[in-house]
C-alpha atoms as a PDB file:
ATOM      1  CA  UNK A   1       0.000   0.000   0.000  1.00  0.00           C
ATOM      2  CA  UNK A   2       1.250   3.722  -1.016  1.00  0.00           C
ATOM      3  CA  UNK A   3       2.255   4.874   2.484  1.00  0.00           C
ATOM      4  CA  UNK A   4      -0.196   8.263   1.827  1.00  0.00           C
ATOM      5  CA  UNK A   5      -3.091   5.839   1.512  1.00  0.00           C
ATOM      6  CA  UNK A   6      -2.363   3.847   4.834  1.00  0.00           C
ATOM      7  CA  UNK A   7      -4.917   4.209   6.912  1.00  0.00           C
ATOM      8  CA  UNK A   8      -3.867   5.206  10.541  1.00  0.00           C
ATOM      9  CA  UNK A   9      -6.091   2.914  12.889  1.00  0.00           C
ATOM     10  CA  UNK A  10      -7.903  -0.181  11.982  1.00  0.00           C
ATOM     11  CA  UNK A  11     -11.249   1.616  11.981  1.00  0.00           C
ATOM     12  CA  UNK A  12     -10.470   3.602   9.126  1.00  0.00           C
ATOM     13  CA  UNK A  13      -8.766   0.507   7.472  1.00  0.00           C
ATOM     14  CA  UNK A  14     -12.159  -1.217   7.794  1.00  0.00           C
ATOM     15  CA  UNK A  15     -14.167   1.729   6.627  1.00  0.00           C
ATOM     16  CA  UNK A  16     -12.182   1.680   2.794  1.00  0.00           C
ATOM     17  CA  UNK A  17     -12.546  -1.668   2.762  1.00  0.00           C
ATOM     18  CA  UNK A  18     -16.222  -2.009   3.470  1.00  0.00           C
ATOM     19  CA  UNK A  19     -17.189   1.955   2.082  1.00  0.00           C
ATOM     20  CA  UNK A  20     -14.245   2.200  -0.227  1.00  0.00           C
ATOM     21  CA  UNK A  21     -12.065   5.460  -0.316  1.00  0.00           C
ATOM     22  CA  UNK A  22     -13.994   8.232  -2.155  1.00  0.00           C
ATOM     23  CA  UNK A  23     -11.423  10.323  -1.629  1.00  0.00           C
ATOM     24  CA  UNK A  24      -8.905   8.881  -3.965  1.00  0.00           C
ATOM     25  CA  UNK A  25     -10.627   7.102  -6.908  1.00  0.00           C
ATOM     26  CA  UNK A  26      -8.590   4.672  -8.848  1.00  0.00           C
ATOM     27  CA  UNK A  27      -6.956   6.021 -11.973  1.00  0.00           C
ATOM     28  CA  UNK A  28      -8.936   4.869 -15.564  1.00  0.00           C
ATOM     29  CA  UNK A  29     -12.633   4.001 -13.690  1.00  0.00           C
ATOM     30  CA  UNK A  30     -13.969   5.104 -16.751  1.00  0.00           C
ATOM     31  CA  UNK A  31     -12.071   2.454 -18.876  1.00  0.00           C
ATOM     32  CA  UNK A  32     -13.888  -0.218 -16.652  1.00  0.00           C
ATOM     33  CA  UNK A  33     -17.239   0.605 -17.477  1.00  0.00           C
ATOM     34  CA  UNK A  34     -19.520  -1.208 -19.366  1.00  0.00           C
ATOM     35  CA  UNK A  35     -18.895  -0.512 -23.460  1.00  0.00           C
ATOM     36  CA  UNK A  36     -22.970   1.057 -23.433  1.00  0.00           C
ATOM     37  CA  UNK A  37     -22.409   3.201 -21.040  1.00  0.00           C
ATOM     38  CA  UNK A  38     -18.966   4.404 -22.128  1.00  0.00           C
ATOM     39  CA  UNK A  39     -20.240   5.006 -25.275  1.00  0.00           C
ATOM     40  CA  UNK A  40     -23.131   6.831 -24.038  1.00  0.00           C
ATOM     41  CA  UNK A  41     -20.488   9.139 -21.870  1.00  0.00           C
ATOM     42  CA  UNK A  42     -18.623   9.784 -25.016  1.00  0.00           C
ATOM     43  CA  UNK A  43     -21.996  10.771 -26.662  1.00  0.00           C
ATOM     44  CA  UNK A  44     -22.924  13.218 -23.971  1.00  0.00           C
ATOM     45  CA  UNK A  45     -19.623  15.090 -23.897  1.00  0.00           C
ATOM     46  CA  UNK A  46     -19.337  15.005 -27.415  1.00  0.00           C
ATOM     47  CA  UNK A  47     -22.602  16.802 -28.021  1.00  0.00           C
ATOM     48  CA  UNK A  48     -22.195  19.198 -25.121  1.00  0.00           C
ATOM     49  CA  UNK A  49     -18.851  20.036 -26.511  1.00  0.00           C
ATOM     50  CA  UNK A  50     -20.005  20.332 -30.540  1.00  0.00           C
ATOM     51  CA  UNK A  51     -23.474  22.247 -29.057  1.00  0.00           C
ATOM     52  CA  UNK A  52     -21.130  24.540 -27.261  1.00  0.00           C
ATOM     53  CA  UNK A  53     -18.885  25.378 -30.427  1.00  0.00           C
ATOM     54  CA  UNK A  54     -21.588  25.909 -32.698  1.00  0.00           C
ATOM     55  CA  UNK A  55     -22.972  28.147 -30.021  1.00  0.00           C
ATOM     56  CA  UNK A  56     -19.643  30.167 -30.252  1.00  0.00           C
ATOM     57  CA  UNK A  57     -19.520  30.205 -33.818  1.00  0.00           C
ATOM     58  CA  UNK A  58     -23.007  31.219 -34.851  1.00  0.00           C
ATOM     59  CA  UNK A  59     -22.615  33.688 -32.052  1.00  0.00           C
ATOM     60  CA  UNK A  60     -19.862  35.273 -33.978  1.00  0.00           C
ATOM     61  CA  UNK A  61     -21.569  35.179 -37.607  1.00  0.00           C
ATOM     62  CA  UNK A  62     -24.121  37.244 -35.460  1.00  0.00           C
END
């Protein structure tokens, strides 16, 4: 274990096990998603991040 994330008592130990530690997610969560939901995700940001651009352009040709 990274010594950072050692817990300091056994109560807190037992609390990431059971709870899990929110406050340091493992790195690439998103890669172990289900390939649905990924690909929603990627959907999502992608058309928030098009919608936005157009936005900016056509705001300019204004």
């Amino acid at each position: 274990m990274e010594e950072e994330n050692k817990p300091f008592n056994d109560v807190i130990d037992h609390m990431n096990k059971v709870e899990g530690n929110a406050l340091n997610p493992a790195k690439g969560d998103f890669e172990k998603l289900p390939k649905p939901l990924k690909y929603f995700g990627y959907f999502v940001f992608g058309f928030f991040a098009v919608s936005m651009l157009l936005i900016f352009i056509l705001y300019l040709f204004d």
